[in-house]
N, C-alpha and C. Protein backbone atom coordinates (compact mmCIF):
# COMPACT_ATOMS: atom_id res chain seq x y z
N UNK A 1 0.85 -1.19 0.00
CA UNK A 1 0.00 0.00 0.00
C UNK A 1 0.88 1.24 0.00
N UNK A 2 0.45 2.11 -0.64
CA UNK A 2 1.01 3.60 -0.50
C UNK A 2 -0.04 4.87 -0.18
N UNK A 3 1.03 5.65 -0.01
CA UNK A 3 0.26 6.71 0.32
C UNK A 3 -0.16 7.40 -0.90
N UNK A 4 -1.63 8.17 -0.84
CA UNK A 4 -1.92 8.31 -1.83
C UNK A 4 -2.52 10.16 -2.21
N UNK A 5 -1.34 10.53 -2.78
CA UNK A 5 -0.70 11.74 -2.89
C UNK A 5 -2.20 12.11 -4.23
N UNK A 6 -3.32 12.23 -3.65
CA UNK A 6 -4.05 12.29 -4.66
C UNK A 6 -4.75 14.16 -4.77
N UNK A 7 -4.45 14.94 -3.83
CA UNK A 7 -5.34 15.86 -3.91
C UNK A 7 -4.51 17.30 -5.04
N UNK A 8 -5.18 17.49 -5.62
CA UNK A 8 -3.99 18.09 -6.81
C UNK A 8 -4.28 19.76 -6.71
N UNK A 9 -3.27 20.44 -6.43
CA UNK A 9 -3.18 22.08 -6.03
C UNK A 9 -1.85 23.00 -6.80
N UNK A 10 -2.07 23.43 -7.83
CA UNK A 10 -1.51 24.19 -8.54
C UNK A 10 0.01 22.84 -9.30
N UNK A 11 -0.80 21.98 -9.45
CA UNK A 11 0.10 20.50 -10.28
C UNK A 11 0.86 20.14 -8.51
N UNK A 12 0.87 20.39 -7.72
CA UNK A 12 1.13 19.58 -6.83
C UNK A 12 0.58 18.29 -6.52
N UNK A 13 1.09 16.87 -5.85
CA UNK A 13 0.16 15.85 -5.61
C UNK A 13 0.16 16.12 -3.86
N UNK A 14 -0.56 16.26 -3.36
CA UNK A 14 -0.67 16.78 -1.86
C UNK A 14 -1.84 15.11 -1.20
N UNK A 15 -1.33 15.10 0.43
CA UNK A 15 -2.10 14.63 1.49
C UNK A 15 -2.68 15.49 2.03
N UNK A 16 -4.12 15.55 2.83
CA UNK A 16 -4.45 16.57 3.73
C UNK A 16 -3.44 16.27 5.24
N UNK A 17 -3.16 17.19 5.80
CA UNK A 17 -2.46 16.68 7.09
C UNK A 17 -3.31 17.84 8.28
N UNK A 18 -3.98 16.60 9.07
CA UNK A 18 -4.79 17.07 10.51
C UNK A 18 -3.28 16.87 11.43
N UNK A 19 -3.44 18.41 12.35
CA UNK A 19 -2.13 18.07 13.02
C UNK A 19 -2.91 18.54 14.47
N UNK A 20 -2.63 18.14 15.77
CA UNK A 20 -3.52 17.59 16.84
C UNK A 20 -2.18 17.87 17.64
N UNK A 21 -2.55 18.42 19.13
CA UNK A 21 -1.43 18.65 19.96
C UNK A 21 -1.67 16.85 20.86
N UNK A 22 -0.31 16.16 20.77
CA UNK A 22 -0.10 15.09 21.31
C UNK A 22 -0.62 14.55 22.67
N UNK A 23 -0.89 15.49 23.54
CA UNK A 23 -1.26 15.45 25.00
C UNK A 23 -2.93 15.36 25.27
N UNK A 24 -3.33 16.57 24.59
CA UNK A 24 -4.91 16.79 24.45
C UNK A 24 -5.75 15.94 23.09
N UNK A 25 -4.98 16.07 21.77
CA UNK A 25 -5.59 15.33 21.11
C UNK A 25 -6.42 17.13 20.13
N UNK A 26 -5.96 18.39 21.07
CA UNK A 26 -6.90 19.73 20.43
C UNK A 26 -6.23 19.60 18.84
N UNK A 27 -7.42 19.93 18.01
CA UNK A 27 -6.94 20.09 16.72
C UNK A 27 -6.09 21.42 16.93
N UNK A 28 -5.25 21.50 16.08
CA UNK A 28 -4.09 22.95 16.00
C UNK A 28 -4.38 23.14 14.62
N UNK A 29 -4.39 22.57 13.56
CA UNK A 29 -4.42 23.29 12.29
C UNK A 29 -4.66 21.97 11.00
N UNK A 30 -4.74 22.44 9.76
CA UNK A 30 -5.04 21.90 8.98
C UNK A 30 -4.33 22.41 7.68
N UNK A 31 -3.15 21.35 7.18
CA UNK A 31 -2.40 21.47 5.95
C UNK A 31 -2.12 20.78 4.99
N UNK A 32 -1.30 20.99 4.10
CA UNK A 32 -0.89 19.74 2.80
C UNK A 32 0.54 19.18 3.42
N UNK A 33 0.62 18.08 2.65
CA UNK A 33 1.97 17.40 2.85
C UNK A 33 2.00 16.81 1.25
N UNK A 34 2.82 17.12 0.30
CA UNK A 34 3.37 16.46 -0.77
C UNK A 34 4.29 15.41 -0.52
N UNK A 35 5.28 14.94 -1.39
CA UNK A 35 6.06 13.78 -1.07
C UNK A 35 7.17 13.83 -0.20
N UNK A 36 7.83 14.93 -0.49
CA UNK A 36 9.30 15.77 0.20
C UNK A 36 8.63 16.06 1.86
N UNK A 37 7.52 17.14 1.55
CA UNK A 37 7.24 17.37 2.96
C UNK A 37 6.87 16.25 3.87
N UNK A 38 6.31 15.05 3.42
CA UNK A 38 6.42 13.69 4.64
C UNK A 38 7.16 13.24 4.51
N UNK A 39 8.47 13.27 3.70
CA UNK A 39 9.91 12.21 3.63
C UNK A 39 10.42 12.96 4.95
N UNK A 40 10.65 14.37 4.77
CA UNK A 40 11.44 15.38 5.61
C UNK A 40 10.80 15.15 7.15
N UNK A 41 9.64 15.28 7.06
CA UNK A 41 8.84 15.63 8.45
C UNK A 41 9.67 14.06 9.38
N UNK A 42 9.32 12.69 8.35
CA UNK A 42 9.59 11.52 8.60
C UNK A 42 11.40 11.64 9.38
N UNK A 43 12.34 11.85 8.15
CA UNK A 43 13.47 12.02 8.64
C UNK A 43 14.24 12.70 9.58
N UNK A 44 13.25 14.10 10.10
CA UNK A 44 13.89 14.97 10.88
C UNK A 44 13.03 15.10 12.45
N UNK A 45 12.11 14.06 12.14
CA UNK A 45 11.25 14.75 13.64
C UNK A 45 10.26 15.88 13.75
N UNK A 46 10.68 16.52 12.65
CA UNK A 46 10.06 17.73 13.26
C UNK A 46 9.08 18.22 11.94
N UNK A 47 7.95 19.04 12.00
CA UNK A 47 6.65 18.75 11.08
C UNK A 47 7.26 19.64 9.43
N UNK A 48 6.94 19.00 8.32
CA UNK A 48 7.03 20.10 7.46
C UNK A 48 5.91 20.36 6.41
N UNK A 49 5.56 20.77 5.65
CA UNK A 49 4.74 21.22 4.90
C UNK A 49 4.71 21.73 3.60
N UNK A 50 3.77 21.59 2.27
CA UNK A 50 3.83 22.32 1.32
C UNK A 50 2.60 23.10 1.62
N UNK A 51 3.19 24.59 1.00
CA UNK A 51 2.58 25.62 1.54
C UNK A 51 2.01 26.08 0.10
N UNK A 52 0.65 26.14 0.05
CA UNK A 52 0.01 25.96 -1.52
C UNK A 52 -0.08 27.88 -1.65
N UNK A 53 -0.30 28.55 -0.91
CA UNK A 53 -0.10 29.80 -1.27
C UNK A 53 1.41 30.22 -1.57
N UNK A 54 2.45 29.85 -1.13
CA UNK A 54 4.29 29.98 -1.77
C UNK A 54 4.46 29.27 -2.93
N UNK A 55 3.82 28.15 -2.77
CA UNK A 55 4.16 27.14 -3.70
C UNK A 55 5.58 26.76 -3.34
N UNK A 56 5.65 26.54 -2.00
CA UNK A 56 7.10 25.93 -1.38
C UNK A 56 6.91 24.76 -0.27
N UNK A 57 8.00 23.80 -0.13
CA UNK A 57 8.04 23.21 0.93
C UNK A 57 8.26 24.48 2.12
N UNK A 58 7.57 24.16 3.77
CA UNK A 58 7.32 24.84 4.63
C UNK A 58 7.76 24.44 5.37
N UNK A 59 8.95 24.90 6.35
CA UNK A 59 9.20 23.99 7.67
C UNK A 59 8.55 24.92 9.00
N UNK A 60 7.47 24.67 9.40
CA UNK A 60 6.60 24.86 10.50
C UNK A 60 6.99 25.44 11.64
N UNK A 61 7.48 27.04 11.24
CA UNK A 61 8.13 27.53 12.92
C UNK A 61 9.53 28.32 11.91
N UNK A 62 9.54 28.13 10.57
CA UNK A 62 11.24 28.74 10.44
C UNK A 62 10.93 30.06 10.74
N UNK A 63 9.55 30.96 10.41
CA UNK A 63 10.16 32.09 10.40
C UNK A 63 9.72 32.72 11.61
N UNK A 64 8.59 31.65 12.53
CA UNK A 64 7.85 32.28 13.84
C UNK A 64 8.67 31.70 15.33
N UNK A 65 9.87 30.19 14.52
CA UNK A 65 9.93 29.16 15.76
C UNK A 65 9.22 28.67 16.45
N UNK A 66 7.97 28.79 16.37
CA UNK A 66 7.11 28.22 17.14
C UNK A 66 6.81 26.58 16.06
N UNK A 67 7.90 25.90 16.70
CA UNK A 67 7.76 24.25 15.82
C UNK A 67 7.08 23.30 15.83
N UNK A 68 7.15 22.52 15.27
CA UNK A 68 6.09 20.99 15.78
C UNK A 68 7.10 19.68 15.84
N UNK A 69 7.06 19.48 17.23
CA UNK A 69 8.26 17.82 16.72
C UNK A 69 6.99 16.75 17.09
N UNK A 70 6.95 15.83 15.96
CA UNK A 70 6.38 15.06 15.59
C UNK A 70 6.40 13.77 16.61
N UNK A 71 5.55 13.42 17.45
CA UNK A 71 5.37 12.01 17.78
C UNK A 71 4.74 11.19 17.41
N UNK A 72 3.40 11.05 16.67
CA UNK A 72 2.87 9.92 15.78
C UNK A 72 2.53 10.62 14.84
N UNK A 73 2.30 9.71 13.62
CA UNK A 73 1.77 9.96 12.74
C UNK A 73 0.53 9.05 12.21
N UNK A 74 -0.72 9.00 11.98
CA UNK A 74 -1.64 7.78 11.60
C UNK A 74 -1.73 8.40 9.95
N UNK A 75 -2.53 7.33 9.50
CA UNK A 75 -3.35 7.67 8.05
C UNK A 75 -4.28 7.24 7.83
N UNK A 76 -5.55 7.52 7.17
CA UNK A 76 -6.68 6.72 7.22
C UNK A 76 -6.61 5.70 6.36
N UNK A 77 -8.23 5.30 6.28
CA UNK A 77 -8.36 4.24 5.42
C UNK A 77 -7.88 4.50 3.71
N UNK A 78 -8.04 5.49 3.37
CA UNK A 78 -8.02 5.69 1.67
C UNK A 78 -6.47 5.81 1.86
N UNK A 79 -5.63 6.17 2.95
CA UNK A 79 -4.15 6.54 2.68
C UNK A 79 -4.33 7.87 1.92
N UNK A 80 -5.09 8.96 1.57
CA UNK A 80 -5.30 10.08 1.37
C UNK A 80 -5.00 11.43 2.27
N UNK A 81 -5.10 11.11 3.33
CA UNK A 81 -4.74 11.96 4.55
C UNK A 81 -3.86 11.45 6.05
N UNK A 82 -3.59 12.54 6.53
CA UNK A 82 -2.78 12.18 7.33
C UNK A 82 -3.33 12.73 8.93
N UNK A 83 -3.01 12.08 9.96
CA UNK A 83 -2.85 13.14 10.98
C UNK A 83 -1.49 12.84 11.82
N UNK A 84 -1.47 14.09 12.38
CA UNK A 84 0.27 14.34 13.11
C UNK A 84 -0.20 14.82 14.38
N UNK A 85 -0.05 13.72 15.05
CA UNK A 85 0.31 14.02 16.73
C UNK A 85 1.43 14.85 17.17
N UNK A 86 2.02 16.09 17.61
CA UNK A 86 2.92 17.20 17.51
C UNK A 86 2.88 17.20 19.25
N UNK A 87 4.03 17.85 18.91
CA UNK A 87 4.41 18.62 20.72
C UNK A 87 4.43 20.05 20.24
N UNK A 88 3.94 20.74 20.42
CA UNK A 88 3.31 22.45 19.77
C UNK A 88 4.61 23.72 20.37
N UNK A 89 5.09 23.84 19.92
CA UNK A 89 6.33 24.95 20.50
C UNK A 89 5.41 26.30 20.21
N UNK A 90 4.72 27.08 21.16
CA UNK A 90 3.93 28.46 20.89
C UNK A 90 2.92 28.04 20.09
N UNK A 91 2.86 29.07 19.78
CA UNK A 91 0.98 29.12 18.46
C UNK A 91 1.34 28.20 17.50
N UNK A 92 0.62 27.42 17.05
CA UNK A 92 0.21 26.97 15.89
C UNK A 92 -0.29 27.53 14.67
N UNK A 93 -1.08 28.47 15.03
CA UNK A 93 -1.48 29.44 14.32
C UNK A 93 -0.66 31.29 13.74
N UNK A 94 -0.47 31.32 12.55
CA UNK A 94 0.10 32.24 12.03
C UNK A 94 -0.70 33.77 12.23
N UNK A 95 -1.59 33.53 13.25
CA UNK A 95 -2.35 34.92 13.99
C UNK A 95 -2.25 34.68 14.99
N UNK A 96 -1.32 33.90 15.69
CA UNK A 96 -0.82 34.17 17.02
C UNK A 96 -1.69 33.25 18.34
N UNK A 97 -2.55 32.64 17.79
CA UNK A 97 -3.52 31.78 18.86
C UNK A 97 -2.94 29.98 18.40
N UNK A 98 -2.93 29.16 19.58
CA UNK A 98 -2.31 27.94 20.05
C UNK A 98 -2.77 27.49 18.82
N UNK A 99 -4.21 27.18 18.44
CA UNK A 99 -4.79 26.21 17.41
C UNK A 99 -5.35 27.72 16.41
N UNK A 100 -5.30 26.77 15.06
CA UNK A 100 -6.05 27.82 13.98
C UNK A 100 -7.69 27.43 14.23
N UNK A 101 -8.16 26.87 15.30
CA UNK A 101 -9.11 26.92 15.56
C UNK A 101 -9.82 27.16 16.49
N UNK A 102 -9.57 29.50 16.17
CA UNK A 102 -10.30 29.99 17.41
C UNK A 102 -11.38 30.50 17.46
N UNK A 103 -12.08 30.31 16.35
CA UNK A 103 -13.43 30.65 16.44
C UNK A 103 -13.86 29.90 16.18
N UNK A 104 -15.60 29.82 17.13
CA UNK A 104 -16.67 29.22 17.07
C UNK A 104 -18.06 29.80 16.65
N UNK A 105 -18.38 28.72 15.69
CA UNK A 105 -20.03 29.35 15.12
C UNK A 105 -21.29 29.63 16.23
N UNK A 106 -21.19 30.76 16.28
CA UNK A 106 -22.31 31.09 17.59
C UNK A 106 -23.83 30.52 16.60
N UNK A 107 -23.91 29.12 17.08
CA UNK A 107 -25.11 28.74 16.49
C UNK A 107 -26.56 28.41 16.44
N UNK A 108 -26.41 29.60 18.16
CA UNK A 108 -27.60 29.86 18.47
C UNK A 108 -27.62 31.37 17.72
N UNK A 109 -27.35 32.10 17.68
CA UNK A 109 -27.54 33.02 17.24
C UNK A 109 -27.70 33.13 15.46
N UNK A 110 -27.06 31.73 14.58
CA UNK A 110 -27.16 31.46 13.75
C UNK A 110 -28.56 31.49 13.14
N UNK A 111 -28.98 30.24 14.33
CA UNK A 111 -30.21 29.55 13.57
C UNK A 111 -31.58 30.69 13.83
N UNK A 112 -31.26 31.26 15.41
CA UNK A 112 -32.28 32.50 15.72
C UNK A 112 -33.02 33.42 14.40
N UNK A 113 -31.23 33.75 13.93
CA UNK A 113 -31.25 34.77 12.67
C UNK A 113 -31.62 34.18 11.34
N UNK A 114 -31.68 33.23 11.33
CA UNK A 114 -31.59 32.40 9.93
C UNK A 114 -30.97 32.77 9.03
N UNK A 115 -29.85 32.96 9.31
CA UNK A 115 -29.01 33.54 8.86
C UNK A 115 -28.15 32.42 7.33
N UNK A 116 -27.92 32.89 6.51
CA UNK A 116 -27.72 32.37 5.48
C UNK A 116 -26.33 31.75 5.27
N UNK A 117 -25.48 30.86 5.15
CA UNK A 117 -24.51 30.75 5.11
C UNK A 117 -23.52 32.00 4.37
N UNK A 118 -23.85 32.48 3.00
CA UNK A 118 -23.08 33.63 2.26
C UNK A 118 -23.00 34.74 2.88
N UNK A 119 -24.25 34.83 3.78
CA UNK A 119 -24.29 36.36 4.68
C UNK A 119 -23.48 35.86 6.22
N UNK A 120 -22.65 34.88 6.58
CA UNK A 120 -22.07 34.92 8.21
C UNK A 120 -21.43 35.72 7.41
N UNK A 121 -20.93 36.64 9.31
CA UNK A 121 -19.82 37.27 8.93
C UNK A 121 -18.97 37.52 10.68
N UNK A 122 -18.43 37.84 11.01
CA UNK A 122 -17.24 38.13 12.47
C UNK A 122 -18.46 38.26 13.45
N UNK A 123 -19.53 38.47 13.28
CA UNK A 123 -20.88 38.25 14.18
C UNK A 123 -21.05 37.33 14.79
N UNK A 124 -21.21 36.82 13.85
CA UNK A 124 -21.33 35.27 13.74
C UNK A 124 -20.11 33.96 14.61
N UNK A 125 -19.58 34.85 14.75
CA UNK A 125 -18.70 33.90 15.50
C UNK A 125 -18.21 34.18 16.83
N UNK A 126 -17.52 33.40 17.25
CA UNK A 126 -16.82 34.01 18.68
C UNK A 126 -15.11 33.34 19.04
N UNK A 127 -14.80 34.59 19.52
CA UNK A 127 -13.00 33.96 19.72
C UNK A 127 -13.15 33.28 20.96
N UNK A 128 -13.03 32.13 20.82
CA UNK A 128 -13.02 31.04 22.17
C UNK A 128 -11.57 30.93 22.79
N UNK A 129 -10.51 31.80 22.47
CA UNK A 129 -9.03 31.39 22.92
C UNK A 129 -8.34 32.87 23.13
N UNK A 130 -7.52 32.65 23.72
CA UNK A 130 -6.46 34.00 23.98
C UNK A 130 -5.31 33.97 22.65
N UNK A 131 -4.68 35.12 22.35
CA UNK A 131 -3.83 35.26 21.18
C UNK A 131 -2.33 35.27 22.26
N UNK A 132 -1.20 34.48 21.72
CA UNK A 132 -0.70 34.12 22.19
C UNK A 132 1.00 35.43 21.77
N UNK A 133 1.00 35.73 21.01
CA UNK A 133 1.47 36.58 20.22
C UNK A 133 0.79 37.38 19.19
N UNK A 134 1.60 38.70 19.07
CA UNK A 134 0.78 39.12 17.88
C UNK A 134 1.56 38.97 16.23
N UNK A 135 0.74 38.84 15.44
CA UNK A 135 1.59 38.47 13.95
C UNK A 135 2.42 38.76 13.63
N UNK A 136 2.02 40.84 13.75
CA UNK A 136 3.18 41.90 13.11
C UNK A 136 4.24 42.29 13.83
N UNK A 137 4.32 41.52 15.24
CA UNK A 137 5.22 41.24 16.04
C UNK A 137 6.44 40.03 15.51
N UNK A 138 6.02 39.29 15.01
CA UNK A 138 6.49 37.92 13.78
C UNK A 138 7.11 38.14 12.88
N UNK A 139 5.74 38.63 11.55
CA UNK A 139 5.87 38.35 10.63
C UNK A 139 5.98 39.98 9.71
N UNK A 140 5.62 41.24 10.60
CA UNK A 140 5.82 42.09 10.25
C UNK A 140 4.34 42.23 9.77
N UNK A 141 3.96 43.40 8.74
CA UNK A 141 3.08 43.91 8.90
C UNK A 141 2.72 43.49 7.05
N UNK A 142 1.99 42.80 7.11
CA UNK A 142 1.55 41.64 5.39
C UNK A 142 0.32 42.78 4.78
């Protein structure tokens, strides 16, 4: 069996990769892995990535340090995706919060409003987490 590098992004062959802090199991984020980025992640310990907006391999933390060293890795049934059990060095997230998943669909207020999927908007949601850093502190001002 192989892995199956099937999801295709600007001629890349990409895996989805769910990456999960090792202790809690909290989702932290959601990325690609091409062939290089799971050989590398595999060989070095530590998480890497193709980054479909650079169109580059990504090593996770070069330019924030905030890294991921890798303790398991599973795959599902299709071998299509991946997930990465990580030890989380700072944010995960490139806006400065632990997981890229800090908002929640306020979905009482959703359904109240009947609100349309095309019309949510920052209302609609709520920051469930503290920001751990700020970006333009990072990454400068994008």
């Amino acid at each position: 069996m192989k892995i199956n590098f099937k999801h295709d992004i600007n001629g890349q062959k990409l895996v989805i990769a769910v990456v999960q802090d090792y202790e809690t199991s909290q989702v932290l984020m959601v990325a690609y892995m091409n062939k290089e980025a799971l050989t590398k992640t595999l060989e070095t310990g530590v998480a890497h990535y193709w980054s479909t907006s650079r169109n580059k391999l990504w090593l996770k933390g070069e330019s924030s340090g905030n890294t991921q060293k890798v303790k398991e890795i599973f795959t599902d049934c299709d071998m299509d995706a991946v997930v990465l059990k990580v030890e989380q060095t700072g944010a995960a997230c490139h806006e400065g919060y632990y997981s890229c998943f800090f908002r929640e669909f306020d979905v009482e207020k959703i359904n109240e409003n009947k609100t349309d999927l095309e019309d949510l908007n920052e209302n609609d949601l709520k920051i469930i987490a503290e920001r751990l850093f700020n970006p333009e502190d990072v990454y400068g001002d994008k």
